[in-house]
C-alpha atoms as a PDB file:
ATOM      1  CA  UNK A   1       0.000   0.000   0.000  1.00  0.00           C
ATOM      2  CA  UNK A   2       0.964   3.494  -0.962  1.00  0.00           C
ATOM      3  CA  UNK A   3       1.456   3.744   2.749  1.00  0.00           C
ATOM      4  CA  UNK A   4       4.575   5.438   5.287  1.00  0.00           C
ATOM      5  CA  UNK A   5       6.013   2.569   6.932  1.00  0.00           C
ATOM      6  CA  UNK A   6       4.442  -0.208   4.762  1.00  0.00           C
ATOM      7  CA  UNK A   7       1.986  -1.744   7.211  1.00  0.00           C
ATOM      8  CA  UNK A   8       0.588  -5.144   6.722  1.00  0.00           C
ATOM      9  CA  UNK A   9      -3.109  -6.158   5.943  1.00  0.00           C
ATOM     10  CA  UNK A  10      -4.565  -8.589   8.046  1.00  0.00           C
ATOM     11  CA  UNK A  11      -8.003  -9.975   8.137  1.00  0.00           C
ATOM     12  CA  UNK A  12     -10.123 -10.848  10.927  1.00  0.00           C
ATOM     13  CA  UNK A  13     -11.549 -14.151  10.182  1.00  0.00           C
ATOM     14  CA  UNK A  14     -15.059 -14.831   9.666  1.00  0.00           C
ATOM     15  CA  UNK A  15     -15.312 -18.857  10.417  1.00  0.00           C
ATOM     16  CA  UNK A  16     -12.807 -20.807  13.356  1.00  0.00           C
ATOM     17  CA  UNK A  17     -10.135 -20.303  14.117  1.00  0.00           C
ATOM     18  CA  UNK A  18     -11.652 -16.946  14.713  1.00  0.00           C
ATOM     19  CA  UNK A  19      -8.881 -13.935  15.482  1.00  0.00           C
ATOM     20  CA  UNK A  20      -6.159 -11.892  13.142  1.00  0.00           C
ATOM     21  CA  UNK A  21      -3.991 -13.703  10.229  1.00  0.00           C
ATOM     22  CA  UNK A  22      -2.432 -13.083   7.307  1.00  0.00           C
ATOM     23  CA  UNK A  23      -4.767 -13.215   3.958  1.00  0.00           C
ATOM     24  CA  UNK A  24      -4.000 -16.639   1.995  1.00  0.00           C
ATOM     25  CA  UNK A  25      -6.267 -19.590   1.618  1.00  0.00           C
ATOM     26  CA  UNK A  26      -6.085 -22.509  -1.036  1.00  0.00           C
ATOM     27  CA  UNK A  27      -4.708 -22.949  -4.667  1.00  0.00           C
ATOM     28  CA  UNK A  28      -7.073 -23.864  -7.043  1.00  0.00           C
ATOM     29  CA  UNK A  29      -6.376 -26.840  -9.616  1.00  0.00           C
ATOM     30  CA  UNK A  30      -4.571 -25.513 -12.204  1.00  0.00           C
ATOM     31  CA  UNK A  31      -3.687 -22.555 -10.444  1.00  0.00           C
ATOM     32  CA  UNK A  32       0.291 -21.008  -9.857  1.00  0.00           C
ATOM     33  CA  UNK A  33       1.206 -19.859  -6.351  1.00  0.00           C
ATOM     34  CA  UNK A  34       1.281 -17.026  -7.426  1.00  0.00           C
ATOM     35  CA  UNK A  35      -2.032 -16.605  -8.897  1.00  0.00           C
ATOM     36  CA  UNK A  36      -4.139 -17.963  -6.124  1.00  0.00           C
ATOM     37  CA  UNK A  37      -2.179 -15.399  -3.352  1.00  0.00           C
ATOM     38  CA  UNK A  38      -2.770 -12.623  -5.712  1.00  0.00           C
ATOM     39  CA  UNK A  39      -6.945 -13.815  -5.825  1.00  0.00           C
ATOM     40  CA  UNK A  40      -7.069 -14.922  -2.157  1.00  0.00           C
ATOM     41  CA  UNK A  41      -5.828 -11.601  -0.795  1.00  0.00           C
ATOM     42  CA  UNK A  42      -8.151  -9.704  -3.505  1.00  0.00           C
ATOM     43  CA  UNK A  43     -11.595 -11.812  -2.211  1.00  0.00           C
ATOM     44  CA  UNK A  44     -10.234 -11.288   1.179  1.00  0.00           C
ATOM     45  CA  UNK A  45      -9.563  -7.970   1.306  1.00  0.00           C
ATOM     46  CA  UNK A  46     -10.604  -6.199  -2.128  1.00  0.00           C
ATOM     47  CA  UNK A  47      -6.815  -4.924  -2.484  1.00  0.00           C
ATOM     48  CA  UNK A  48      -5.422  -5.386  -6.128  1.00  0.00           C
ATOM     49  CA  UNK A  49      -1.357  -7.026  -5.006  1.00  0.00           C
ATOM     50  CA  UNK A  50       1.651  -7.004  -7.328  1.00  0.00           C
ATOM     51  CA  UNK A  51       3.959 -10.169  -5.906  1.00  0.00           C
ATOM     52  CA  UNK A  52       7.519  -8.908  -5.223  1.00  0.00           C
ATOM     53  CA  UNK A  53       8.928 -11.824  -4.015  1.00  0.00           C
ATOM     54  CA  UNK A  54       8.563 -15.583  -2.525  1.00  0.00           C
ATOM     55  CA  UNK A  55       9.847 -15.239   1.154  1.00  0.00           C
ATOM     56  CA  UNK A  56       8.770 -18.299   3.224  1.00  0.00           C
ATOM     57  CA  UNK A  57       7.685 -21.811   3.715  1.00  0.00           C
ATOM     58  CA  UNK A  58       6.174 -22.544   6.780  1.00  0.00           C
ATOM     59  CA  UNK A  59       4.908 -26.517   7.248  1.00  0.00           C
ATOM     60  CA  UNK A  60       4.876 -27.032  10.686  1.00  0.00           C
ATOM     61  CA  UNK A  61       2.501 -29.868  11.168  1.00  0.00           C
ATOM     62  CA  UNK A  62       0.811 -27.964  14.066  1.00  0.00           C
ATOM     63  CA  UNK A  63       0.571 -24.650  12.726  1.00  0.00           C
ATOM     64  CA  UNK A  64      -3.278 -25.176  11.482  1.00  0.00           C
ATOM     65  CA  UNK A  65      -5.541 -26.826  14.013  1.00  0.00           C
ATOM     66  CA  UNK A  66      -8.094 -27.755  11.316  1.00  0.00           C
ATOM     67  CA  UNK A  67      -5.275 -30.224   9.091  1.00  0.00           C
ATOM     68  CA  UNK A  68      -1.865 -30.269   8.314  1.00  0.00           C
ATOM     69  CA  UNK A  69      -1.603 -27.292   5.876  1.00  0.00           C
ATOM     70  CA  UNK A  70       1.787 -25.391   4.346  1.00  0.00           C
ATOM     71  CA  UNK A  71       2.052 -22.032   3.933  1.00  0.00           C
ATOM     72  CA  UNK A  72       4.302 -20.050   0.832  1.00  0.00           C
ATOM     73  CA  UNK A  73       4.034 -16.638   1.647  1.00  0.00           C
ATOM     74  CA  UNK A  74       4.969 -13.793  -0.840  1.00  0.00           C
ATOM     75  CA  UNK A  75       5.777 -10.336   0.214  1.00  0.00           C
ATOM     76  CA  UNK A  76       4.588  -7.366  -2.376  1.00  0.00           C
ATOM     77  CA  UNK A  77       2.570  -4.606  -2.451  1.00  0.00           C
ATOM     78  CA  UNK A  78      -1.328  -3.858  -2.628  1.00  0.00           C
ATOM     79  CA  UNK A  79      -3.565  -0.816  -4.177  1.00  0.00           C
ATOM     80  CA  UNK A  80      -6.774   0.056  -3.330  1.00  0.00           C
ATOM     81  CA  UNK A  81      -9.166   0.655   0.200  1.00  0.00           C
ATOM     82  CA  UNK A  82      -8.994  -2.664   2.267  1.00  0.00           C
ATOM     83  CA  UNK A  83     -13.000  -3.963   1.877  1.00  0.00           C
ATOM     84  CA  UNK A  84     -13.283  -7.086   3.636  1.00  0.00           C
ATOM     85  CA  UNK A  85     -14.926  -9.960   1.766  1.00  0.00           C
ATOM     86  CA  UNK A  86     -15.100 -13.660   1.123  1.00  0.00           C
ATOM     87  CA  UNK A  87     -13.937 -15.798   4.713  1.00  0.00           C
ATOM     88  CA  UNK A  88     -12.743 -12.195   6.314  1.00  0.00           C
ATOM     89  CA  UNK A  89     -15.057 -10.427   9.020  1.00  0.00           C
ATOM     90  CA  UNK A  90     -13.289  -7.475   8.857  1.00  0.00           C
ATOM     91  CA  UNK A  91      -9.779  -5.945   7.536  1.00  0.00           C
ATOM     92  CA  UNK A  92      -7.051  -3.484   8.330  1.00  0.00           C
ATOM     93  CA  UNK A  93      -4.321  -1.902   8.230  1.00  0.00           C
ATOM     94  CA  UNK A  94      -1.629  -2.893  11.113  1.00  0.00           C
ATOM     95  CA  UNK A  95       1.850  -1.192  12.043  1.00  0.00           C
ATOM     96  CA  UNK A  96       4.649  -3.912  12.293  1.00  0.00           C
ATOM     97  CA  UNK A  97       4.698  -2.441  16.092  1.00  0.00           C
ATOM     98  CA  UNK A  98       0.943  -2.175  16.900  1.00  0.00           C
ATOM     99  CA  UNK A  99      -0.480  -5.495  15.906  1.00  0.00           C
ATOM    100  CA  UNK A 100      -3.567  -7.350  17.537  1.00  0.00           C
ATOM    101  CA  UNK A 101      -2.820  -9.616  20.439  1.00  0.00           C
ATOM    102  CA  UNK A 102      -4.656 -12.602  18.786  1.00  0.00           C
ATOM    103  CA  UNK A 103      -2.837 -13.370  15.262  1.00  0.00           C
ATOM    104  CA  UNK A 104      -4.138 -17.156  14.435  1.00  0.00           C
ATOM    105  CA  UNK A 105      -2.087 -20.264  13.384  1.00  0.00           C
ATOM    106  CA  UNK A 106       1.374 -19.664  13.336  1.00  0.00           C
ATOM    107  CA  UNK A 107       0.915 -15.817  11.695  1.00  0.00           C
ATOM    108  CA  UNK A 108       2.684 -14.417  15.157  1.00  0.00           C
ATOM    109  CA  UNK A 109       5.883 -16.434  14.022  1.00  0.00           C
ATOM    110  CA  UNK A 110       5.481 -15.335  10.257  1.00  0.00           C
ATOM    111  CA  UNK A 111       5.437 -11.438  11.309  1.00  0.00           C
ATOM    112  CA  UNK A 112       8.309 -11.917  13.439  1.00  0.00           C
ATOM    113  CA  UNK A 113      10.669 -13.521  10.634  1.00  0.00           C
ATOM    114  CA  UNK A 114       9.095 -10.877   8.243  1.00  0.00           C
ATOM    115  CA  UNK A 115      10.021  -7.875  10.246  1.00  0.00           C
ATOM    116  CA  UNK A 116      13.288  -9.410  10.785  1.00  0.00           C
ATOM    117  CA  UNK A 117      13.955  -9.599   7.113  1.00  0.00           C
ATOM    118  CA  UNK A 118      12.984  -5.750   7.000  1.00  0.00           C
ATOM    119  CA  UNK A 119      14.770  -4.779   9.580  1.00  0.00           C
ATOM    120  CA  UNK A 120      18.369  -7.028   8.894  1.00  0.00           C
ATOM    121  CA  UNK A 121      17.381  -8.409   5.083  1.00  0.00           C
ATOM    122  CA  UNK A 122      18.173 -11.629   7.099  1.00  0.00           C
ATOM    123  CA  UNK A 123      15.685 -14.291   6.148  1.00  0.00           C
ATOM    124  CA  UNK A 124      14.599 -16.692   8.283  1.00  0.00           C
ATOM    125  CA  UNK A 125      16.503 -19.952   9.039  1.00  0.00           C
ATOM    126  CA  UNK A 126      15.279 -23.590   8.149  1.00  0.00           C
ATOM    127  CA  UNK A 127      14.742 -25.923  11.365  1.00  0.00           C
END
């Protein structure tokens, strides 16, 4: 977002496990990566996003209580007025220093390595 300080969208989700995460959701058959985060943040959060990168895999077997699920996030950038929509209750707008208390799955751990990368350019290590 055209934004000082580039904050992050998050979404507050509609259906358990309720609380604050990171927009994503499924890939579609036939669908890149890529395509299905740029279409799961847009019917999450009405943003249009321009990928600038593939940061992260997170597959920590007990990061989603629901099944075991794996996670490639991309960092870019997003234009428009956060709406929320699809499985998202509501949306915002969040300061890497102000976020809510009650981030779901392992999105806490995610934000951490992220603003560590911002802050260093040090990515996060594999386990």
């Amino acid at each position: 977002m055209d934004r000082p300080y580039r904050p992050i969208v998050l979404i507050e989700r509609l259906n358990p496990p309720h609380g604050w995460a990171l927009p994503g959701g499924f890939v579609d058959y036939g669908e890149s990566l890529e395509q299905a985060a740029v279409r799961e943040a847009a019917e999450e959060t009405g943003l249009q996003v321009k990928l600038s990168e593939q940061f992260q895999v997170y597959s920590d077997p007990a990061r989603d209580p629901r099944q075991h699920t794996i996670s490639i996030v991309f960092l870019g950038m997003a234009r428009g007025t956060p709406c929320a929509g699809d499985d998202a209750k509501h949306v915002h707008t969040f300061e890497l220093w102000d976020l809510p208390p009650n981030l779901c799955f392992d999105h806490e751990r995610i934000i951490r390595d992220y603003r560590h990368y911002r802050e260093h350019g040090l990515r996060p290590k594999l386990l």
